[in-house]
C-alpha atoms as a PDB file:
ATOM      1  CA  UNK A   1      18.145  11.749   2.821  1.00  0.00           C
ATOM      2  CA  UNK A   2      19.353  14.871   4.397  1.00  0.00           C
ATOM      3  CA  UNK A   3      19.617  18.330   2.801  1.00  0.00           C
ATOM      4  CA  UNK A   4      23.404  20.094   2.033  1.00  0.00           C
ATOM      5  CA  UNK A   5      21.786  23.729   2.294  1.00  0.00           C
ATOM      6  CA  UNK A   6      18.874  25.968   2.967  1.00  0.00           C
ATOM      7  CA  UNK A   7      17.237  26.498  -0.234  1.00  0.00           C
ATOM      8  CA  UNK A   8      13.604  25.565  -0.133  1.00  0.00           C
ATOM      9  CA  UNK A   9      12.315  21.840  -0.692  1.00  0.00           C
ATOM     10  CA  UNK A  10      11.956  21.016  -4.494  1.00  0.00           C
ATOM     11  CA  UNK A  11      13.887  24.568  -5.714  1.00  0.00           C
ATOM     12  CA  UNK A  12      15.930  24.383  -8.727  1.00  0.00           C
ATOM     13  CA  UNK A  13      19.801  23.836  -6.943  1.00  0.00           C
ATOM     14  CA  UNK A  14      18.440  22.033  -4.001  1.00  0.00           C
ATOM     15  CA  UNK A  15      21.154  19.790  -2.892  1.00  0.00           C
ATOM     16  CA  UNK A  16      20.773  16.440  -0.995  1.00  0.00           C
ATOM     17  CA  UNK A  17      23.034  13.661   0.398  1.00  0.00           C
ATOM     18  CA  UNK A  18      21.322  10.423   0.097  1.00  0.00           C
ATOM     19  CA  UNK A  19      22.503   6.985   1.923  1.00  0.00           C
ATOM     20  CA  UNK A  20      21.757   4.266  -0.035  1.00  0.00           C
ATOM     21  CA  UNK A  21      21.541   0.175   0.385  1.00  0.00           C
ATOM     22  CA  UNK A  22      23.834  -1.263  -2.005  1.00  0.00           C
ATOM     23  CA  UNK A  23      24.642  -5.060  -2.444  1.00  0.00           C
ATOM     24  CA  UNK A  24      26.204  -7.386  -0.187  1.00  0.00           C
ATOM     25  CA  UNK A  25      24.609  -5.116   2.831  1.00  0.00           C
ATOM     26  CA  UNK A  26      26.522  -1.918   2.442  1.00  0.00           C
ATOM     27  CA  UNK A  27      25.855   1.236   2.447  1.00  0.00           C
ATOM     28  CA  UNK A  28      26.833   4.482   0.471  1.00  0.00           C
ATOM     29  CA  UNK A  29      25.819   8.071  -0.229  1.00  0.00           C
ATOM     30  CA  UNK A  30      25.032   9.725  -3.589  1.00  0.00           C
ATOM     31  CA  UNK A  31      25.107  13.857  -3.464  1.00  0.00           C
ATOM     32  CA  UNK A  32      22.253  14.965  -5.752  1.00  0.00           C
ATOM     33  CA  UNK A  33      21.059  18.163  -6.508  1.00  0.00           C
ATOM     34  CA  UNK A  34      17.307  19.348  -8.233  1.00  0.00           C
ATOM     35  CA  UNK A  35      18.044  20.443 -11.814  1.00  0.00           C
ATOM     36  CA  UNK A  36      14.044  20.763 -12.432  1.00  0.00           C
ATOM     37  CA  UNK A  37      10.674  21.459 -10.451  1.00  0.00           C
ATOM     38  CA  UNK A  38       7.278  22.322 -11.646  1.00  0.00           C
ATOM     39  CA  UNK A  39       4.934  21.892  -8.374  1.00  0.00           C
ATOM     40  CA  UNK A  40       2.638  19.272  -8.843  1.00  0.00           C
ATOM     41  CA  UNK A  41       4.255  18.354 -12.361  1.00  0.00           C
ATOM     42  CA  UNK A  42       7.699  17.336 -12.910  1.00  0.00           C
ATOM     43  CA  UNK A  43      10.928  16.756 -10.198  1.00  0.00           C
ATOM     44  CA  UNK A  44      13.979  16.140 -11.971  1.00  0.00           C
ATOM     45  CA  UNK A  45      17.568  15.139  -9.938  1.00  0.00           C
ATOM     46  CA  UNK A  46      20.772  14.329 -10.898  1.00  0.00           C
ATOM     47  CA  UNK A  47      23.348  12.581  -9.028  1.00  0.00           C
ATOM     48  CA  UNK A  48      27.492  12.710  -9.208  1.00  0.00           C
ATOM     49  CA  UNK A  49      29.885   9.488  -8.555  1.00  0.00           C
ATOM     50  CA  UNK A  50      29.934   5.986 -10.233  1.00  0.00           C
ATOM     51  CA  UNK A  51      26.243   5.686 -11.647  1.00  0.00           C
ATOM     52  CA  UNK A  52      25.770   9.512 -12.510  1.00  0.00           C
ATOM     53  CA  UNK A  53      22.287   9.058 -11.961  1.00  0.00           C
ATOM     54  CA  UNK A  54      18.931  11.169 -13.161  1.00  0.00           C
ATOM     55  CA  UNK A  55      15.921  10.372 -12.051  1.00  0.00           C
ATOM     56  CA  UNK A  56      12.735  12.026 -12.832  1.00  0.00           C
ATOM     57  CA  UNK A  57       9.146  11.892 -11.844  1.00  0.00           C
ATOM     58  CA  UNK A  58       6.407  13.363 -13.816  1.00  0.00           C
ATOM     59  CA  UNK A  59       3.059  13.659 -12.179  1.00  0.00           C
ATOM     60  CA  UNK A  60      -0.484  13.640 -14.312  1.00  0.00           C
ATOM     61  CA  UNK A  61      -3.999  14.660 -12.574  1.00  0.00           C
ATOM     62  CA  UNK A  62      -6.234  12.057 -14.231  1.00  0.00           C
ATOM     63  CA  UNK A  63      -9.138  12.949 -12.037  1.00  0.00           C
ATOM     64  CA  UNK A  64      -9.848  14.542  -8.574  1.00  0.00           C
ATOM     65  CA  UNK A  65      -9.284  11.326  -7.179  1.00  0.00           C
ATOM     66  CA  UNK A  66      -6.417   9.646  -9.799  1.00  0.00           C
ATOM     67  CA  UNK A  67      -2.924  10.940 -10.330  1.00  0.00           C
ATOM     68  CA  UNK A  68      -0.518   9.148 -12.677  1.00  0.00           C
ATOM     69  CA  UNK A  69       2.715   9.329 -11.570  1.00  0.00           C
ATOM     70  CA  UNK A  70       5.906   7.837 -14.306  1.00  0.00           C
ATOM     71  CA  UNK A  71       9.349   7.464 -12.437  1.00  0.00           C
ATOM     72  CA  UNK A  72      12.176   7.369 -14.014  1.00  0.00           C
ATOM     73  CA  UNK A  73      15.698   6.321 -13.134  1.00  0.00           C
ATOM     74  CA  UNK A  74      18.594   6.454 -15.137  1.00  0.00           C
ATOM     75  CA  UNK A  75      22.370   6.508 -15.394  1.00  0.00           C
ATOM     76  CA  UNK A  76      24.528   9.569 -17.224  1.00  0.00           C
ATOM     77  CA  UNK A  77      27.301   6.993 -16.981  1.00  0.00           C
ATOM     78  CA  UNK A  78      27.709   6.624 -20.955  1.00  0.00           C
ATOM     79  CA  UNK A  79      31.067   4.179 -21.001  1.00  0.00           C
ATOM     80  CA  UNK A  80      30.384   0.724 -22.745  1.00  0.00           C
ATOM     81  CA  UNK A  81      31.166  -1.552 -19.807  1.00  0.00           C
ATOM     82  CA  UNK A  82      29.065   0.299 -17.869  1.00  0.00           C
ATOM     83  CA  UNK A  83      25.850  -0.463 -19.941  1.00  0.00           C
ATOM     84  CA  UNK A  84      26.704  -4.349 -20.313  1.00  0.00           C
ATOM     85  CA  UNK A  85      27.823  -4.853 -16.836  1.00  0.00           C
ATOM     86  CA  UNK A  86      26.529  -2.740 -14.273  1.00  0.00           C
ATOM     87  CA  UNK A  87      23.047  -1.612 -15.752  1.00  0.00           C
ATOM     88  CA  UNK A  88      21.649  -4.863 -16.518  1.00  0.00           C
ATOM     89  CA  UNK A  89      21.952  -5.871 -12.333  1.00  0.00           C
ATOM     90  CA  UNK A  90      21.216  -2.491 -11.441  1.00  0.00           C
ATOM     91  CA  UNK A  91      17.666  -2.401 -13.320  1.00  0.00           C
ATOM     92  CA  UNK A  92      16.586  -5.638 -11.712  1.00  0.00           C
ATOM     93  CA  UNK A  93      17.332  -4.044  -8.272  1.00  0.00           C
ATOM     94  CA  UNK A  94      15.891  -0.457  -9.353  1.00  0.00           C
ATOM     95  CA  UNK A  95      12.575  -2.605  -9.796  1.00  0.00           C
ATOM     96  CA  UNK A  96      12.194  -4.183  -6.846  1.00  0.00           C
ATOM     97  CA  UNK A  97      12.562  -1.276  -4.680  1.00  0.00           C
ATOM     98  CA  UNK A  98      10.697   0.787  -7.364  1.00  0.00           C
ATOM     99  CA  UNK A  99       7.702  -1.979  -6.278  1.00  0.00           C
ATOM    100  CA  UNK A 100       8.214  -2.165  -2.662  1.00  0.00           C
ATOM    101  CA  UNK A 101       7.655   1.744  -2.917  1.00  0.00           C
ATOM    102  CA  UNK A 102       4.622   1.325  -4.913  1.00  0.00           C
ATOM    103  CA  UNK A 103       3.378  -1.147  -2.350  1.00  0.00           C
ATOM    104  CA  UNK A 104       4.131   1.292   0.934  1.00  0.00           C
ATOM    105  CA  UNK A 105       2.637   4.156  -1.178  1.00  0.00           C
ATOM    106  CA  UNK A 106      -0.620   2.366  -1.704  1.00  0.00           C
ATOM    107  CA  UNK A 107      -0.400   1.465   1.909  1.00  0.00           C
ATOM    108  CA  UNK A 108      -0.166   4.588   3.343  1.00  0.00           C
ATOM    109  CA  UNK A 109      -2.633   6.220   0.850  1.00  0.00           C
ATOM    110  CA  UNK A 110      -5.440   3.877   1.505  1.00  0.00           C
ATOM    111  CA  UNK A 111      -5.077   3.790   5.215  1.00  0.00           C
ATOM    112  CA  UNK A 112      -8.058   4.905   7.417  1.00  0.00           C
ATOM    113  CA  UNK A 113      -7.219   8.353   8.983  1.00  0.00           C
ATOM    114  CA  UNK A 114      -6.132   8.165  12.599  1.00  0.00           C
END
């Protein structure tokens, strides 16, 4: 992820070029740019190209030691083939990672400081 200009992390308009792993090994970049940000609430990005992605992530203090976070990842892409044959693959790879980054979160949250 690398940012496309100087406005400050998390601003509304905050553009970012991301490089993503796609299948078969490849590799490809999605421009996004914040279109919401409450500190310590809600981050909101969409995406341009093929999947027209949003995702957002809304953030919950449950205690001074528990915060829920709720991620959400979706596509703006509204044309009928899309939804039968590209989102049903998609979601099953959106999960995985979505785990693996639950797992490394966890990790690095509950390791001893250094």
């Amino acid at each position: 992820m690398r940012e496309l200009d100087t406005l400050e992390h998390g601003q509304v308009g905050k553009r970012y070029r991301e490089t993503v792993r796609m299948p078969f090994g490849r590799t490809g970049t999605i421009d996004i740019e914040v279109k919401e940000a409450r500190a310590g609430e809600r981050l909101v990005t969409e995406g341009e190209g093929f999947l027209l992605p949003r995702m957002s992530v809304d953030f919950a203090a449950l205690s001074d030691d528990e915060t829920r976070v709720e991620w959400r990842m979706v596509s703006r892409n509204q044309r009928w083939w899309f939804r039968w044959l590209v989102v049903p693959p998609l979601r099953r790879v959106m999960r995985g990672r979505a785990r693996d980054g639950l797992r490394k979160l966890r990790e690095n949250l509950e390791r001893e400081p250094s």
